[in-house]
N, C-alpha and C. Protein backbone atom coordinates (compact mmCIF):
# COMPACT_ATOMS: atom_id res chain seq x y z
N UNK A 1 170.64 207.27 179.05
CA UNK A 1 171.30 207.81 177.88
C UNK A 1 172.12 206.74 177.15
N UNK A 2 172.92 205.91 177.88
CA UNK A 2 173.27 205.01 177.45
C UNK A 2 172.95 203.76 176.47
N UNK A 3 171.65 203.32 177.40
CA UNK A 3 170.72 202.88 176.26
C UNK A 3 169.91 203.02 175.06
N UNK A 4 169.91 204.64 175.14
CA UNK A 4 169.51 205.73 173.60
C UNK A 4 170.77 204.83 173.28
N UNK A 5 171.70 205.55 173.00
CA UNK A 5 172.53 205.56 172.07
C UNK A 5 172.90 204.01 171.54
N UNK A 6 172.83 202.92 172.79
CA UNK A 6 172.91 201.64 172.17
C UNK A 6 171.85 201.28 171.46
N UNK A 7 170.42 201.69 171.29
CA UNK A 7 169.80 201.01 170.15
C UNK A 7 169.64 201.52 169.27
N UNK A 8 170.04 203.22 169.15
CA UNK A 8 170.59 203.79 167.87
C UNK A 8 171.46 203.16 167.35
N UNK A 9 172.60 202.51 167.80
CA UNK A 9 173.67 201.97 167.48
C UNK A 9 173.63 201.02 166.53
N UNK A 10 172.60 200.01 167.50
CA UNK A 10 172.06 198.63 166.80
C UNK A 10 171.24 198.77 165.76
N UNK A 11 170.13 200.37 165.90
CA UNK A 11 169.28 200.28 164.70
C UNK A 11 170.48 200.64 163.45
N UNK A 12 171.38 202.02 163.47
CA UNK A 12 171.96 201.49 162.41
C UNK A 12 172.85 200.55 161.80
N UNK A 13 173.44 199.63 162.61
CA UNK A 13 173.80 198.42 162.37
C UNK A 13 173.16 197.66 161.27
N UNK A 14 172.02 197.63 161.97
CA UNK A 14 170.83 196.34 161.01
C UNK A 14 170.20 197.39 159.87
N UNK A 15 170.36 198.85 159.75
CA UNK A 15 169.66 199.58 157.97
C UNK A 15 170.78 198.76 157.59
N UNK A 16 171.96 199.13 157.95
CA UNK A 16 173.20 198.86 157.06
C UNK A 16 173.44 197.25 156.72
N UNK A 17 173.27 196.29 157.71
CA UNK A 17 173.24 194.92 156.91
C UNK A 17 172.03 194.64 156.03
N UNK A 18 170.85 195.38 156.61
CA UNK A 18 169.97 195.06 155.28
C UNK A 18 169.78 195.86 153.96
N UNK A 19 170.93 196.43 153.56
CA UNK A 19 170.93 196.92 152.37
C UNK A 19 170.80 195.78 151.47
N UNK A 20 170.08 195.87 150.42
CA UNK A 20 169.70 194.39 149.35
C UNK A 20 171.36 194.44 148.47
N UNK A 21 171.45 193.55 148.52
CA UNK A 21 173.16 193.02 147.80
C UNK A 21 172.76 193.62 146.03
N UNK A 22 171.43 193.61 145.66
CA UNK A 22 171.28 194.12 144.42
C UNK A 22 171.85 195.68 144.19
N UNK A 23 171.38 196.50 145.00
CA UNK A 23 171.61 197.65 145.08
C UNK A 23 172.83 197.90 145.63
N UNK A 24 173.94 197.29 146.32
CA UNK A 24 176.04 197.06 146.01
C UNK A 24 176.15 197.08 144.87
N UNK A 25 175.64 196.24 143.99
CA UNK A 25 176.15 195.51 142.58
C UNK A 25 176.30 196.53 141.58
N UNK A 26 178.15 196.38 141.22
CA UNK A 26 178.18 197.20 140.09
C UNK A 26 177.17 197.05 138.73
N UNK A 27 176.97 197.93 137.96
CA UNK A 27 175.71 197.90 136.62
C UNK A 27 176.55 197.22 135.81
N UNK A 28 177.75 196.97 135.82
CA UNK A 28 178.51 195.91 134.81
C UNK A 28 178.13 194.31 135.05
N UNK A 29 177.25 194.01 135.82
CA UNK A 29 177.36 192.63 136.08
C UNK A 29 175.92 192.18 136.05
N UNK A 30 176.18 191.10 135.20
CA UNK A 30 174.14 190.82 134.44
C UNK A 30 173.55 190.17 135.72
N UNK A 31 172.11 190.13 135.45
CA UNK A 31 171.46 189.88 137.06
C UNK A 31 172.05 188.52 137.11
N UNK A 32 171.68 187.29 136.14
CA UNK A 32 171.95 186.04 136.59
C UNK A 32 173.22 185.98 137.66
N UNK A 33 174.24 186.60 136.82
CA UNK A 33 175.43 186.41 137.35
C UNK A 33 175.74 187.21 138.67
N UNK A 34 174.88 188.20 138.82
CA UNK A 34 175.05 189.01 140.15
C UNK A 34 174.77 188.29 141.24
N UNK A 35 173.08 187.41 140.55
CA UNK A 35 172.30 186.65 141.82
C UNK A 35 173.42 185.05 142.48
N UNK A 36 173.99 184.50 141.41
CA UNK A 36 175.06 183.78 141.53
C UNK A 36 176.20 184.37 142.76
N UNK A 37 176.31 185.48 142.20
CA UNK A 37 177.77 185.94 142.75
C UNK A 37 177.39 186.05 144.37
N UNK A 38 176.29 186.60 144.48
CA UNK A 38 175.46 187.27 145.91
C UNK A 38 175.39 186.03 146.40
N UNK A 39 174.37 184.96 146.26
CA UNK A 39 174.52 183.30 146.72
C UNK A 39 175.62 182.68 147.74
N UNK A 40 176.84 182.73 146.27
CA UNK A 40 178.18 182.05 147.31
C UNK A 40 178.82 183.07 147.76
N UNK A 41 178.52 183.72 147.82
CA UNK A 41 179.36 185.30 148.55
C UNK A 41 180.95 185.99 147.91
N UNK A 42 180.71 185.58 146.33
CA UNK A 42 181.45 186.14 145.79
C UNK A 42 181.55 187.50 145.36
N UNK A 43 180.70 188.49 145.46
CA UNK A 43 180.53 189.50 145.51
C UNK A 43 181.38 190.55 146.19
N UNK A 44 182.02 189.80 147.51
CA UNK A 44 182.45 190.17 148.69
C UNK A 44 183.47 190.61 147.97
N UNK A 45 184.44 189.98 147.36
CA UNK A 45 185.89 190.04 147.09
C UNK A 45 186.09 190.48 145.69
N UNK A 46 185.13 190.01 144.74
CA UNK A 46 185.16 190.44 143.57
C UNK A 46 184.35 191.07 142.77
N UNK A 47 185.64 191.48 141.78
CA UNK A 47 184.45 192.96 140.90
C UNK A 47 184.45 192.31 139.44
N UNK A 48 183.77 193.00 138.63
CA UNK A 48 184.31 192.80 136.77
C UNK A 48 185.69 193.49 136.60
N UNK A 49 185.66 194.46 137.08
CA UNK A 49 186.77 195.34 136.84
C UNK A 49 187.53 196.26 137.67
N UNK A 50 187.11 195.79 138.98
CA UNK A 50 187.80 196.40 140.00
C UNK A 50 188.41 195.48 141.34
N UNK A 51 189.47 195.64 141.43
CA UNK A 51 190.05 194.45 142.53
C UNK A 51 190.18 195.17 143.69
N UNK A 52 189.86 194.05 144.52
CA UNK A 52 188.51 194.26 145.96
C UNK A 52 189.73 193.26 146.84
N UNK A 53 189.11 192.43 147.31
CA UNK A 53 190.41 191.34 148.57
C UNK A 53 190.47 190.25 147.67
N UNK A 54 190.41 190.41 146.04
CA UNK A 54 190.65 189.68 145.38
C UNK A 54 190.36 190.30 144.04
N UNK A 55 191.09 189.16 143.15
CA UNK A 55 191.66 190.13 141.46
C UNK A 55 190.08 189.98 141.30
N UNK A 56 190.31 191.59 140.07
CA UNK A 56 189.27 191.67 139.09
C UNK A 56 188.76 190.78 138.40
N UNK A 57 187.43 190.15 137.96
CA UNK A 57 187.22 189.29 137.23
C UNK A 57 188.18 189.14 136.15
N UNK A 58 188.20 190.69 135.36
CA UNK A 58 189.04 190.63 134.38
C UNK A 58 190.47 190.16 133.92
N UNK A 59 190.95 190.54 135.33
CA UNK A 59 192.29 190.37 135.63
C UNK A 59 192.49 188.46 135.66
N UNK A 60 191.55 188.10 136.43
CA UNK A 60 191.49 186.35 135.84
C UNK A 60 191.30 186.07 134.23
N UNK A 61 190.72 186.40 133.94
CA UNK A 61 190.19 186.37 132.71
C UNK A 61 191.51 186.26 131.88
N UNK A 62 192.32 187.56 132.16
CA UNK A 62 193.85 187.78 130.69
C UNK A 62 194.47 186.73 131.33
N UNK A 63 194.65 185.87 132.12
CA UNK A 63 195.52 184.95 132.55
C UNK A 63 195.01 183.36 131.47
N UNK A 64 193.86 183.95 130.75
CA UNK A 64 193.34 182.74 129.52
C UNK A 64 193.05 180.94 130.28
N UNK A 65 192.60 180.95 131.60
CA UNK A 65 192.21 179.75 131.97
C UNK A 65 191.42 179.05 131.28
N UNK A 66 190.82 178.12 131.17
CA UNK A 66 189.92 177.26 130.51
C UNK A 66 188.89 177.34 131.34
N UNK A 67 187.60 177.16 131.02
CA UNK A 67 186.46 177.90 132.11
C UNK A 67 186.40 176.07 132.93
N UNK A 68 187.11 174.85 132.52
CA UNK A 68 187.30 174.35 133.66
C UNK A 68 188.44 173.98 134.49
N UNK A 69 189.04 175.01 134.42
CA UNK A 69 190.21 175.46 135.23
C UNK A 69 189.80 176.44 136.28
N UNK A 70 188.78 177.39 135.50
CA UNK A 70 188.37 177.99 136.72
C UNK A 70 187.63 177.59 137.60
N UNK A 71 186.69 176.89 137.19
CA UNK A 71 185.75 176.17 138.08
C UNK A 71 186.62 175.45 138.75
N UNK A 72 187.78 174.70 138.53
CA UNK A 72 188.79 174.03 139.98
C UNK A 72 189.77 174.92 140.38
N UNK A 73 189.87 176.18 140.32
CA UNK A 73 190.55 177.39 140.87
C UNK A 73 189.03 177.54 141.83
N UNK A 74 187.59 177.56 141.60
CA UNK A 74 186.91 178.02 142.73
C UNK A 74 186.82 176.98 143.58
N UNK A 75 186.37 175.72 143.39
CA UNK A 75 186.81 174.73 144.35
C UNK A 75 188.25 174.74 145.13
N UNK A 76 189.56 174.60 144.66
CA UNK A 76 190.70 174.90 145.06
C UNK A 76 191.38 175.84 144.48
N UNK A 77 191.67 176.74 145.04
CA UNK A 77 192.35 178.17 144.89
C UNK A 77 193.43 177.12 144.98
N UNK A 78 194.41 178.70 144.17
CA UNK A 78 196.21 178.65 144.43
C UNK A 78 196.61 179.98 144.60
N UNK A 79 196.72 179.98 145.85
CA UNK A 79 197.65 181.09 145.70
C UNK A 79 198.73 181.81 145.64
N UNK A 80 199.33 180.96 144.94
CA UNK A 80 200.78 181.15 144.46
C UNK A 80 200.42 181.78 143.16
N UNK A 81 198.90 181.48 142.24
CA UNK A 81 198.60 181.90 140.76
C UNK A 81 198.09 183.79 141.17
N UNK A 82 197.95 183.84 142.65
CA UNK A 82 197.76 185.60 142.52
C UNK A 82 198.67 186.06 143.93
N UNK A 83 200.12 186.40 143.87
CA UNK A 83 200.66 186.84 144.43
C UNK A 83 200.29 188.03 144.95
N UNK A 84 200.32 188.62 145.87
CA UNK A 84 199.81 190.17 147.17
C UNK A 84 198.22 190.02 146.99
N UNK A 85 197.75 189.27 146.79
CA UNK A 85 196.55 188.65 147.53
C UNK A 85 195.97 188.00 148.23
N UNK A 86 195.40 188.12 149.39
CA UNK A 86 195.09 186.52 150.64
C UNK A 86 194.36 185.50 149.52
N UNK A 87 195.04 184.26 150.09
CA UNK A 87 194.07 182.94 149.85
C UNK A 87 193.33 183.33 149.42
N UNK A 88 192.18 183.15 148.87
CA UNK A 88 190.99 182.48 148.79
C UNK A 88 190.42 181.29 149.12
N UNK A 89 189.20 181.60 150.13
CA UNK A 89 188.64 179.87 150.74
C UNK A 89 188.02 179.14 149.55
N UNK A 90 188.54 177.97 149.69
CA UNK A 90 187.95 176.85 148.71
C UNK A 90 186.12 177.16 148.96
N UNK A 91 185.25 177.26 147.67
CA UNK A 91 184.14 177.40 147.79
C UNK A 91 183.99 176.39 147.00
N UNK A 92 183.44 174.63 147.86
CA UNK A 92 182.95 173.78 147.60
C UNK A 92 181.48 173.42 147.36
N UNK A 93 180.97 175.39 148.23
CA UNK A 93 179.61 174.57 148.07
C UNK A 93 178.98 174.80 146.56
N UNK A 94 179.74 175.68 146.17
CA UNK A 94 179.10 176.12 144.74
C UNK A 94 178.70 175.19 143.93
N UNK A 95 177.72 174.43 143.61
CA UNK A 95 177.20 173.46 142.53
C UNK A 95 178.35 173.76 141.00
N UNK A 96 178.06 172.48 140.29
CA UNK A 96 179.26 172.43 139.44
C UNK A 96 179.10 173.12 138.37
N UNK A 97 177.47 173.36 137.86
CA UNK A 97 176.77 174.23 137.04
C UNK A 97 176.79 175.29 137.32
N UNK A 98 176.34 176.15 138.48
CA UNK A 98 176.75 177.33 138.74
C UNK A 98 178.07 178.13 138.23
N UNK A 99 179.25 177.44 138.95
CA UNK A 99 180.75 177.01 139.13
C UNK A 99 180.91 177.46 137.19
N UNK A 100 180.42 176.69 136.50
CA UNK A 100 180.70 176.79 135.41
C UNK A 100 179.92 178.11 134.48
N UNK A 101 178.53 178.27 134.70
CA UNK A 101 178.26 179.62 134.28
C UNK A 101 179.38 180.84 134.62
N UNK A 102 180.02 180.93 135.96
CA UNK A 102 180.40 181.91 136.20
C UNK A 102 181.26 181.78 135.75
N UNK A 103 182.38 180.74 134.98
CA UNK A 103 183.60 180.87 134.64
C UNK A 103 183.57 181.28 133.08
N UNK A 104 182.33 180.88 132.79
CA UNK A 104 181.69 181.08 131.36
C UNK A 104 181.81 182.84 131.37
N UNK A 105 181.13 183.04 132.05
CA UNK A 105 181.06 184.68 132.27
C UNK A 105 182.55 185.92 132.72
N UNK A 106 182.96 184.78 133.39
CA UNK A 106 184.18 185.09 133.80
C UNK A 106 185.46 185.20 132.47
N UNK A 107 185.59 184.49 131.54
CA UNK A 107 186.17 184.62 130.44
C UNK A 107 185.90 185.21 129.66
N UNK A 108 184.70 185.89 129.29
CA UNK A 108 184.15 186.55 128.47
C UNK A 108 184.07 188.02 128.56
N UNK A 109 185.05 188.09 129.51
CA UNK A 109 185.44 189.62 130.55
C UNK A 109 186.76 190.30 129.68
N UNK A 110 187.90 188.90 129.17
CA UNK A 110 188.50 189.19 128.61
C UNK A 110 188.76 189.82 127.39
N UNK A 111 189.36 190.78 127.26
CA UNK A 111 189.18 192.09 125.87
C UNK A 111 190.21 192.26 125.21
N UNK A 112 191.68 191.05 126.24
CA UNK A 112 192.77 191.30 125.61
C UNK A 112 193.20 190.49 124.13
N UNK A 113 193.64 190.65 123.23
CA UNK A 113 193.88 189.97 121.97
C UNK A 113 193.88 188.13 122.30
N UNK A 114 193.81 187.90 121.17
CA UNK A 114 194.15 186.39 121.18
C UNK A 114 195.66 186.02 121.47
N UNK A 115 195.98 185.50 121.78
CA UNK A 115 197.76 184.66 121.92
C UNK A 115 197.91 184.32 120.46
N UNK A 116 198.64 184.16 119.47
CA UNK A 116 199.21 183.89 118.53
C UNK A 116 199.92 182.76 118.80
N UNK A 117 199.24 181.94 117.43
CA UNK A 117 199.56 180.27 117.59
C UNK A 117 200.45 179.68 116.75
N UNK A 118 201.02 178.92 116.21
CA UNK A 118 201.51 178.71 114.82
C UNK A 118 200.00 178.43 113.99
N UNK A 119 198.98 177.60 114.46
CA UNK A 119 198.08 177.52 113.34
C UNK A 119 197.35 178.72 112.72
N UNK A 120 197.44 180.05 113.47
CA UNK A 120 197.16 181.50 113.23
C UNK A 120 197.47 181.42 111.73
N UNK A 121 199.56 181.66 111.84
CA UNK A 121 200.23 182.08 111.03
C UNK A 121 199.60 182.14 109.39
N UNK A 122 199.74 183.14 109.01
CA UNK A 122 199.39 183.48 107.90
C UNK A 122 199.50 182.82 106.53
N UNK A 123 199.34 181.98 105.75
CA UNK A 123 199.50 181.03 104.47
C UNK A 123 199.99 182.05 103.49
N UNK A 124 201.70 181.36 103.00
CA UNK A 124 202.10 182.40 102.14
C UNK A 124 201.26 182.11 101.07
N UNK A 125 201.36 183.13 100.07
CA UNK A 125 200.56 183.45 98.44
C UNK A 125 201.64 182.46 97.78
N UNK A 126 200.55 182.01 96.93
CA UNK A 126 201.29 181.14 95.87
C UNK A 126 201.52 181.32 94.45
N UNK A 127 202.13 181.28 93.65
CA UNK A 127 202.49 182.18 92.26
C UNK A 127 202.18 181.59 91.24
N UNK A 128 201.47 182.51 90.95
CA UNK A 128 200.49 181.89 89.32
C UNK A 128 201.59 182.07 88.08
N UNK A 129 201.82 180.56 87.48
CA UNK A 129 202.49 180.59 86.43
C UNK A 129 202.35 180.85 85.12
């Protein structure tokens, strides 16, 4: 009996790790970038819009990094930049192109207004004499 139940155990063990990482993936996230995310195992921790053992894409995103800022936030995390969150492990292996699509993608998450610059500022009207 014992052994029933241990390779029941084990069989559902292994349905459950072989669920395809496609079929996790929220429908907010385009394939390229899913198959990316699935790769370096960013998937694990992060969402577009939902924070997991790490911020929402989005939530990086309103913080307005430069997409190569993010790409050396994925090489070297700080985590002092997301307080009540663990570390994040430096993911070195990510190629630098990759690294950069996703930060590409990763900014483009953002929906919040622009920052207001002085070069914004509005040109007063000038008076016709």
């Amino acid at each position: 009996m014992k052994k029933l139940l241990g390779i029941l155990i084990a069989s559902a063990s292994l349905a459950v790790a072989s669920i395809d990482a496609k079929a996790q993936a929220p429908s907010d996230i385009p394939e390229e970038m899913n198959t990316l995310m699935t790769k370096y195992t960013c998937i694990a921790c992060h969402r577009p819009n939902q924070r997991l053992v790490g911020p929402a894409y989005a939530d990086v995103a309103k913080k307005k990094y430069s997409n190569e800022e993010i790409v050396n936030l994925i090489y070297n995390p700080i985590p002092s930049h997301w307080p009540g969150y663990p570390p994040m492990a430096a993911m070195k292996q990510v190629p630098k192109a990759d690294a950069m699509k996703l930060a590409v993608w990763i900014n483009s998450l953002d929906e919040s207004p622009a920052k207001k610059g002085g070069a914004t500022k509005a040109k007063p009207k000038s008076k016709k004499a």
